[in-house]
C-alpha atoms as a PDB file:
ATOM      1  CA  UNK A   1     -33.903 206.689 -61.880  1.00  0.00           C
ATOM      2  CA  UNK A   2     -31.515 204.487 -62.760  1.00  0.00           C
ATOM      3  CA  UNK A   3     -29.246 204.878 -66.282  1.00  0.00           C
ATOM      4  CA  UNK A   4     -29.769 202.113 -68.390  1.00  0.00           C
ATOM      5  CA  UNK A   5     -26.880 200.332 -70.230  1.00  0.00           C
ATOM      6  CA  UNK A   6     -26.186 201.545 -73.886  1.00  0.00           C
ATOM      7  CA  UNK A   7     -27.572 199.495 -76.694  1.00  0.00           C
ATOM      8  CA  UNK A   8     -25.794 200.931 -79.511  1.00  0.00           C
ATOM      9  CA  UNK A   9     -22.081 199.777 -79.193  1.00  0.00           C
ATOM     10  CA  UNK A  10     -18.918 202.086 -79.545  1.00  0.00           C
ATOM     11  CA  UNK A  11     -15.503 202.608 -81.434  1.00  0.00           C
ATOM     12  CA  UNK A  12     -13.169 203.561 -78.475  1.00  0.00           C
ATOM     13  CA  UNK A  13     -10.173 205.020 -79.862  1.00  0.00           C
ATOM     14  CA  UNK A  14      -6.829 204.980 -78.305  1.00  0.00           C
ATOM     15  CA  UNK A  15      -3.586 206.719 -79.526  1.00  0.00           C
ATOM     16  CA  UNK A  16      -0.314 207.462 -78.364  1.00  0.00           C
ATOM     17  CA  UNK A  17       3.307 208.480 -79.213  1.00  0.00           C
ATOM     18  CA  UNK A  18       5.139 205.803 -80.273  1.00  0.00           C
ATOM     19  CA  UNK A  19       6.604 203.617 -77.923  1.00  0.00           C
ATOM     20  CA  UNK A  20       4.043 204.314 -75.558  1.00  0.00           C
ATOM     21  CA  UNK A  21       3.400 200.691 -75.391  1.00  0.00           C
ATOM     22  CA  UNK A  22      -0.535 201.096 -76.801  1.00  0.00           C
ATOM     23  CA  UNK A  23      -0.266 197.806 -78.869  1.00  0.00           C
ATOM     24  CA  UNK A  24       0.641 195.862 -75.865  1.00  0.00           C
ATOM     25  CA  UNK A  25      -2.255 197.630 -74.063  1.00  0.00           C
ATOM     26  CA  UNK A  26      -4.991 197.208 -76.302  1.00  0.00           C
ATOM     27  CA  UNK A  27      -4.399 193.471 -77.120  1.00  0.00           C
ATOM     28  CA  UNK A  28      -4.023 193.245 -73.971  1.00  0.00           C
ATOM     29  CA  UNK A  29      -7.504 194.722 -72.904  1.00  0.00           C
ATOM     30  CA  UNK A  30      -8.927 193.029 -75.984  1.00  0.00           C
ATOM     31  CA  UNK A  31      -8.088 190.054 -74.575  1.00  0.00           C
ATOM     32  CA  UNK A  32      -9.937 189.807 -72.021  1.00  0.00           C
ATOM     33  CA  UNK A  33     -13.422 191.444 -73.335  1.00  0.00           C
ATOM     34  CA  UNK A  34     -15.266 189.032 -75.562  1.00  0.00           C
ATOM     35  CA  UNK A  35     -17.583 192.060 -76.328  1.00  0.00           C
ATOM     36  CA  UNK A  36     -14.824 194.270 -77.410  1.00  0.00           C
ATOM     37  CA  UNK A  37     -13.281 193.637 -81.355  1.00  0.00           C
ATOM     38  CA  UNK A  38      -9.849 194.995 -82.053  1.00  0.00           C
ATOM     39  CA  UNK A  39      -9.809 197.290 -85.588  1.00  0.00           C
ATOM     40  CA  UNK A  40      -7.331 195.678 -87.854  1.00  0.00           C
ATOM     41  CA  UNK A  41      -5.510 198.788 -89.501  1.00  0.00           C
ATOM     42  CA  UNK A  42      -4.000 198.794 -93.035  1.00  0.00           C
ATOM     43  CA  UNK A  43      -0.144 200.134 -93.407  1.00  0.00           C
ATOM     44  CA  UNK A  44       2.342 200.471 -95.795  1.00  0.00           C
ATOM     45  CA  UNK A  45       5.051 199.904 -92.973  1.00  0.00           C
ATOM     46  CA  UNK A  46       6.871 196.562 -92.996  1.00  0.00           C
ATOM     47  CA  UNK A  47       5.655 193.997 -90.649  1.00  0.00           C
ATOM     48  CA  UNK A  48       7.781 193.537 -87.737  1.00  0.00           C
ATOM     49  CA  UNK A  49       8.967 190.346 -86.227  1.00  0.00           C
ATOM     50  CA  UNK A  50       6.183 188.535 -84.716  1.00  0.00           C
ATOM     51  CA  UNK A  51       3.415 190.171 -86.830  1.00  0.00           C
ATOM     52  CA  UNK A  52       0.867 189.025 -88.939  1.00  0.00           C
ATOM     53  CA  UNK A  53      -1.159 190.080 -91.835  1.00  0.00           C
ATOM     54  CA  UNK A  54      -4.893 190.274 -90.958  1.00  0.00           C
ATOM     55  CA  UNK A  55      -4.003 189.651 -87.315  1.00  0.00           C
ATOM     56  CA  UNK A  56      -2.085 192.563 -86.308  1.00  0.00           C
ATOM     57  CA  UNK A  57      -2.684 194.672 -89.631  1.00  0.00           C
ATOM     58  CA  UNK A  58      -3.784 194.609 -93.225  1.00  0.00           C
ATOM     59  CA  UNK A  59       0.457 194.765 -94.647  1.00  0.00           C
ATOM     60  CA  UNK A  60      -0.381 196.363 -98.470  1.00  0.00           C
ATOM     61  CA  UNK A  61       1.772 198.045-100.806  1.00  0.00           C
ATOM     62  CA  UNK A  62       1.844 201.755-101.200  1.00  0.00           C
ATOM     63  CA  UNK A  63      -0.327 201.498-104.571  1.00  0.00           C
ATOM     64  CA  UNK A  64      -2.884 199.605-102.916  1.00  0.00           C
ATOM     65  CA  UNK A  65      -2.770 201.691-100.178  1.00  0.00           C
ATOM     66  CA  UNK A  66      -3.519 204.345-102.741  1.00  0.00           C
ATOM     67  CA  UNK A  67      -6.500 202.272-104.254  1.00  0.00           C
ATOM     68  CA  UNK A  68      -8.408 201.972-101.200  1.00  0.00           C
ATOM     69  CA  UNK A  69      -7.890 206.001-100.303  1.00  0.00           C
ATOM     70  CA  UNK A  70      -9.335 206.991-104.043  1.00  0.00           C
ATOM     71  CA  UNK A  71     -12.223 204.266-103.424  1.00  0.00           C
ATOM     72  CA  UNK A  72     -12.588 205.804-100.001  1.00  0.00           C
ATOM     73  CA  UNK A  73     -12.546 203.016 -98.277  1.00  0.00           C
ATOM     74  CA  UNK A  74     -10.827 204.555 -95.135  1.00  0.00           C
ATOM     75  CA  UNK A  75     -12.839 206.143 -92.461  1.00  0.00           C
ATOM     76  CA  UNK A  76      -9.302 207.724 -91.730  1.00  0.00           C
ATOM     77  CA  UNK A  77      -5.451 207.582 -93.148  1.00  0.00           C
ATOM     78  CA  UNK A  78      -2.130 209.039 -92.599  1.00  0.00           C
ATOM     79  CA  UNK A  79       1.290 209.526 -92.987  1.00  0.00           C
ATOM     80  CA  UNK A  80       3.347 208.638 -89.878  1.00  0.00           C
ATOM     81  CA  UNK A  81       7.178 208.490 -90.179  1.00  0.00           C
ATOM     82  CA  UNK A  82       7.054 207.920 -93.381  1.00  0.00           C
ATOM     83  CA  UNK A  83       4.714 205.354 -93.903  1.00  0.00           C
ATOM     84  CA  UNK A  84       1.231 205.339 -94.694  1.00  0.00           C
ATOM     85  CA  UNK A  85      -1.957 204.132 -91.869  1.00  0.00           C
ATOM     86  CA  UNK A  86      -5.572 203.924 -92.304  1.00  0.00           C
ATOM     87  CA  UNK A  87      -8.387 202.436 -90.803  1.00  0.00           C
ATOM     88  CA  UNK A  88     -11.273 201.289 -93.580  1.00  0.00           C
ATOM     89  CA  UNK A  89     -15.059 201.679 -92.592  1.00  0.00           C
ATOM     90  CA  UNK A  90     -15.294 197.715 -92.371  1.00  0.00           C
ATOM     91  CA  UNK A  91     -12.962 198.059 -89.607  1.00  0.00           C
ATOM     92  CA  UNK A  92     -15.297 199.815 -87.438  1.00  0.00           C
ATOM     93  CA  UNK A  93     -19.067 198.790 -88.968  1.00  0.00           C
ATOM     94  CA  UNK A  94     -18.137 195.016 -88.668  1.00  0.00           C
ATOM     95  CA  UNK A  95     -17.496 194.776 -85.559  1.00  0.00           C
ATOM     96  CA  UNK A  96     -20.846 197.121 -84.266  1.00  0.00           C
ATOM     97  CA  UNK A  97     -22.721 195.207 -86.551  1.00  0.00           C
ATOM     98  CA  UNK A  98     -22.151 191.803 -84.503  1.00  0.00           C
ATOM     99  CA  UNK A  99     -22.773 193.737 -81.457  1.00  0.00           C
ATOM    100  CA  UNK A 100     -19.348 194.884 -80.328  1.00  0.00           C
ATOM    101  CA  UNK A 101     -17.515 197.417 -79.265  1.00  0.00           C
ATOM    102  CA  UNK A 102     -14.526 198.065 -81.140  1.00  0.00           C
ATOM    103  CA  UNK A 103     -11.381 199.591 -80.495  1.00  0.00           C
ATOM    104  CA  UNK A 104      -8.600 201.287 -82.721  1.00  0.00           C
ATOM    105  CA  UNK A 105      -5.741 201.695 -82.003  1.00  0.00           C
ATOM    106  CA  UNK A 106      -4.706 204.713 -84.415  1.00  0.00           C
ATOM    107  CA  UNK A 107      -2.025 207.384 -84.610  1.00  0.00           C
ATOM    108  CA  UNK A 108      -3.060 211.012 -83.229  1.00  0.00           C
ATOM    109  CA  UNK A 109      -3.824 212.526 -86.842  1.00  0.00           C
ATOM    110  CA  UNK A 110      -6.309 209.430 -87.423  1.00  0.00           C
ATOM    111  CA  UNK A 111      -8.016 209.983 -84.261  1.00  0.00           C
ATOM    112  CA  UNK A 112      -8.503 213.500 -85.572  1.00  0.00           C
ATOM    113  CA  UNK A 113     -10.474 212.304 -88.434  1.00  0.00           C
ATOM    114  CA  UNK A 114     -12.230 209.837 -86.334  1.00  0.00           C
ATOM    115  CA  UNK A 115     -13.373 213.214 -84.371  1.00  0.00           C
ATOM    116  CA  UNK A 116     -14.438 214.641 -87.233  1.00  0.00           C
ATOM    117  CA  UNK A 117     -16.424 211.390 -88.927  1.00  0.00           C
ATOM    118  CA  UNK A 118     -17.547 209.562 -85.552  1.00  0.00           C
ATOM    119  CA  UNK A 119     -19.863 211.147 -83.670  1.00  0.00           C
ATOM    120  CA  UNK A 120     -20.281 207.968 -81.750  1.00  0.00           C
ATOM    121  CA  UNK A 121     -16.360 207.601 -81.190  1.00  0.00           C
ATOM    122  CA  UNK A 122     -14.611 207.947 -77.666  1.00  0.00           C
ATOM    123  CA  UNK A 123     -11.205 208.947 -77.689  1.00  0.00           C
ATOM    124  CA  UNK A 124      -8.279 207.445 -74.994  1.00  0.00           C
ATOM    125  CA  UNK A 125      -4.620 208.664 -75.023  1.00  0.00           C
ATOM    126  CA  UNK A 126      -2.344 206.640 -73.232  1.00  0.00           C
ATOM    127  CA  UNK A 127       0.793 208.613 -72.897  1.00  0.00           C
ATOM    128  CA  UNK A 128       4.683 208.168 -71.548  1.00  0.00           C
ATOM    129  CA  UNK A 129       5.415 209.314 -67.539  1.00  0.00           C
ATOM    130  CA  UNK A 130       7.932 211.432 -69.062  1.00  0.00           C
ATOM    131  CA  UNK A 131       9.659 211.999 -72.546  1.00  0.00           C
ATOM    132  CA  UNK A 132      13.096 210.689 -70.863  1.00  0.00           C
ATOM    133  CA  UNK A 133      11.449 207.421 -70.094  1.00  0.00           C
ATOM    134  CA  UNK A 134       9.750 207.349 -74.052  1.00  0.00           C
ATOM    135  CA  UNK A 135      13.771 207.788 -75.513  1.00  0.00           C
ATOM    136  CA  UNK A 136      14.676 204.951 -73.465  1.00  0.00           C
ATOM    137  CA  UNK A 137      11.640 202.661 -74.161  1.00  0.00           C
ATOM    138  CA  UNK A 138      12.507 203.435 -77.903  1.00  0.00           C
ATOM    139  CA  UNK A 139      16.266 202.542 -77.586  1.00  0.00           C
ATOM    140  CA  UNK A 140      15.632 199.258 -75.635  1.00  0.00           C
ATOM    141  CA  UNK A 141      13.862 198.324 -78.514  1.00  0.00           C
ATOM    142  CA  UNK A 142      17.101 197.847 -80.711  1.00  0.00           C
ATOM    143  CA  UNK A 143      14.967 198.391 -83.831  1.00  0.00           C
ATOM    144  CA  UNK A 144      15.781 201.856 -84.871  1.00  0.00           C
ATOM    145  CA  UNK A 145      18.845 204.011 -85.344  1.00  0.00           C
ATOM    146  CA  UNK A 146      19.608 207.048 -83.340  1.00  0.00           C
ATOM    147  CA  UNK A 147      18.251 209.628 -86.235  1.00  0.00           C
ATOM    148  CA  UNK A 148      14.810 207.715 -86.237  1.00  0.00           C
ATOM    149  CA  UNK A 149      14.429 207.444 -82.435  1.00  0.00           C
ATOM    150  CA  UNK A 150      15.440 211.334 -82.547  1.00  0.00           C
ATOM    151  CA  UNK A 151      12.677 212.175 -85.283  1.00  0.00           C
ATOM    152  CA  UNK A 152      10.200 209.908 -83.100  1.00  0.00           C
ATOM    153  CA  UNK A 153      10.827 211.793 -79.796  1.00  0.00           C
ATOM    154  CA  UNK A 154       9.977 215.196 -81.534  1.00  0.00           C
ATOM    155  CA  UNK A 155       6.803 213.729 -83.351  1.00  0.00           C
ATOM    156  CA  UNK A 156       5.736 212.584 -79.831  1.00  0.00           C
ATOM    157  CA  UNK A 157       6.444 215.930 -78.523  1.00  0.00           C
ATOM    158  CA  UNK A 158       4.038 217.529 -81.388  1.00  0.00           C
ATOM    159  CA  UNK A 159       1.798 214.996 -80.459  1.00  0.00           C
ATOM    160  CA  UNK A 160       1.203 215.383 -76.560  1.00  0.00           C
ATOM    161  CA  UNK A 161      -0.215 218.618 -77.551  1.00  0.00           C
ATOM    162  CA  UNK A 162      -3.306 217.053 -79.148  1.00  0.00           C
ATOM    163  CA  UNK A 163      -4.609 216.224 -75.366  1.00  0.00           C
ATOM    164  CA  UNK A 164      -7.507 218.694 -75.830  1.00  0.00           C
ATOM    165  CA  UNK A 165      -8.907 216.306 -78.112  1.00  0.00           C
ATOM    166  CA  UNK A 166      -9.329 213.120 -76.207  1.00  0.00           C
ATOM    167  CA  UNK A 167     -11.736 212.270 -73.693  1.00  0.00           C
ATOM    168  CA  UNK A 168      -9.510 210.159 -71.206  1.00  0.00           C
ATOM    169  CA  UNK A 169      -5.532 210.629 -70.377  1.00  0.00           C
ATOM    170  CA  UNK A 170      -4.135 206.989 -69.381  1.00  0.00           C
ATOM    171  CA  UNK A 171      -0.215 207.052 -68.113  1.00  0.00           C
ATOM    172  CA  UNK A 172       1.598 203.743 -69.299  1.00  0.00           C
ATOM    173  CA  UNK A 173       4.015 204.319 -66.216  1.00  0.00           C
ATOM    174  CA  UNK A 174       3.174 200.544 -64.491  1.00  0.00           C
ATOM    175  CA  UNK A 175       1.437 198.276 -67.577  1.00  0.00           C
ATOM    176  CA  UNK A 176      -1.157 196.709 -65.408  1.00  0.00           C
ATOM    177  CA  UNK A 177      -2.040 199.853 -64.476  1.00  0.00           C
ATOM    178  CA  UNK A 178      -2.771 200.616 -67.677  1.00  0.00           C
ATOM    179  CA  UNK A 179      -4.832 198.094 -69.057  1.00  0.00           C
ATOM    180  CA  UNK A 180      -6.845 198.114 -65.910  1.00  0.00           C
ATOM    181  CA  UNK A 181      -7.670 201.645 -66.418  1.00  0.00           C
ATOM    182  CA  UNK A 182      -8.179 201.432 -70.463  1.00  0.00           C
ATOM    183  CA  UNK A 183     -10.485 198.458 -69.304  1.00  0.00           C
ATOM    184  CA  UNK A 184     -12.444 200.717 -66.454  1.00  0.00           C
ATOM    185  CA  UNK A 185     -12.927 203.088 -69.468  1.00  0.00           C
ATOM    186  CA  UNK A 186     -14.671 200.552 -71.986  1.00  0.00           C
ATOM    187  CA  UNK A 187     -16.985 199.542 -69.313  1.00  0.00           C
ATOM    188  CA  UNK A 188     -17.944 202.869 -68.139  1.00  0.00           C
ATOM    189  CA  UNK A 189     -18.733 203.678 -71.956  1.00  0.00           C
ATOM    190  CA  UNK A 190     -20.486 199.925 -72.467  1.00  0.00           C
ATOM    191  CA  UNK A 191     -22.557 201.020 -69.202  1.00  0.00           C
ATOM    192  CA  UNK A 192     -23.421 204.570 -69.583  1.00  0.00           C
ATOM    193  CA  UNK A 193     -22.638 205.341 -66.437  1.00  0.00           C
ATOM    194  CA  UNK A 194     -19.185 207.515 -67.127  1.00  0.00           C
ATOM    195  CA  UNK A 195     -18.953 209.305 -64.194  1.00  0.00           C
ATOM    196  CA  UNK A 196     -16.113 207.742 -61.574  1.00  0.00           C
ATOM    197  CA  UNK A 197     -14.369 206.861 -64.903  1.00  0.00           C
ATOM    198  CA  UNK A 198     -14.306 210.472 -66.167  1.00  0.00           C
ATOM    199  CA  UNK A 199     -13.549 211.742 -62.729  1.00  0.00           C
ATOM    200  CA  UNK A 200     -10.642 209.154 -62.652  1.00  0.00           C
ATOM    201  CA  UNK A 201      -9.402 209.685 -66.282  1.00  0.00           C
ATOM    202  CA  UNK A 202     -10.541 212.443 -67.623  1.00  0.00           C
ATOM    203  CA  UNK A 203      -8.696 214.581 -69.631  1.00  0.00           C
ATOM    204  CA  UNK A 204      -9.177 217.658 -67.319  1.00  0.00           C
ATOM    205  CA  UNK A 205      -7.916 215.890 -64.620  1.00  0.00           C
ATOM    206  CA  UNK A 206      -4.775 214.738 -66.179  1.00  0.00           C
ATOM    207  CA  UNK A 207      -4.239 218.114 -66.829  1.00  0.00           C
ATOM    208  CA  UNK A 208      -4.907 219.779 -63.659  1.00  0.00           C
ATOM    209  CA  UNK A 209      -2.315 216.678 -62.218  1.00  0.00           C
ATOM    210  CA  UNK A 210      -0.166 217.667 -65.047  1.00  0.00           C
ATOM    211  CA  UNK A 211      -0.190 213.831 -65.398  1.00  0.00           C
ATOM    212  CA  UNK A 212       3.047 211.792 -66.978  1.00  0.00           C
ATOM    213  CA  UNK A 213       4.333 214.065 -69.552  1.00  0.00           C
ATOM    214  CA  UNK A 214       1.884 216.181 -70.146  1.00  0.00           C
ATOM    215  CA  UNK A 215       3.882 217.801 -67.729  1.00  0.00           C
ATOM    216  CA  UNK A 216       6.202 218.654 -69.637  1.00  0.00           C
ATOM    217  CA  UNK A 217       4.211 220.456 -72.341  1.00  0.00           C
ATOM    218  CA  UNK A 218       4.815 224.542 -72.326  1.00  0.00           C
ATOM    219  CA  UNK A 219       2.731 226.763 -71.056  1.00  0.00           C
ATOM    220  CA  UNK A 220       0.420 229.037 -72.911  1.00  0.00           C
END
């Protein structure tokens, strides 16, 4: 008998190092759904050039930042380089409440809480084809100095080893690529029928590939 398609949409998490290129990814993916909403973070981080408040994320101070944590109003937060992220309940219930899917785009301790608070929550980490090609992503930028780049190649590091708790592994080696997977992955979850997608992108076959760099994660 044939599976029928899912009624109840889905948050679809995806996180990666920095510099990964997820941003350009999800909007991208976004894009080009009309069923899929993107989750508009909040951050105490400074907007960059480009960006803009309620579009790309909620900018706040750090004491409002504060305000919404002791209100709970976060389904997640967390410090990343020094700056504070968090995704509010809104964020995800708005969206499923019109009937979307929506997808966050959320640092690997977030996701982690997500884990914990989202039973309904799918989990996609796009990751670099090697750690040499992340440090030169991250200097072509021109945005940070040489001790920040540093500090953000050994958080990534840290971070690759939090594989075991996504679902999917996407490599951001060719960007079409990328989004064409991350977009093969919504509809397998909007259809209910996983299978070819988890056999494609699963997260124990990235592994068993020792896919991008993953590979270069040490062995137990």
């Amino acid at each position: 008998m044939a599976t029928s398609a899912r009624v109840v949409p889905v948050p679809i998490v995806v996180s990666a190092p920095s510099g990964t290129g997820k941003t350009t990814v999800c909007r991208a993916v976004v894009g080009a759904d009309p069923k899929l909403e993107f989750s508009i973070s909040h951050t105490t981080r400074t907007a960059r050039p480009g960006e803009r408040d309620g579009v790309d994320y909620h900018f706040v101070d750090e004491e409002a930042f504060l305000a919404l944590v002791k209100d709970e109003r976060f389904v997640e937060h967390a410090e990343y380089n020094g700056k504070l992220y968090g995704t509010s309940h809104e964020a995800i219930d708005g969206p499923i409440a019109r009937g979307c899917d929506v997808l966050l785009e959320i640092e690997v301790q977030g996701a982690a809480q997500i884990r914990e608070r989202r039973e309904d929550a799918r989990f996609v980490f796009l990751v670099p084809p090697s750690l040499a090609t992340l440090e030169a992503r991250l200097r072509g930028r021109g945005t940070d100095a040489s001790e920040v780049i540093a500090k953000r190649l050994a958080i990534a590091g840290n971070e690759l080893s939090a594989v075991s708790g996504f679902d999917y592994v996407v490599i951001n080696d060719h960007l079409e690529d990328a989004i064409a997977a991350v977009r093969e992955i919504v509809a397998a979850e909007r259809s209910g029928q996983r299978g070819d997608a988890v056999a494609r992108h699963g997260r124990e076959t990235a592994l068993a590939r020792g896919a991008g760099a993953l590979a270069e994660l040490p062995s137990d």
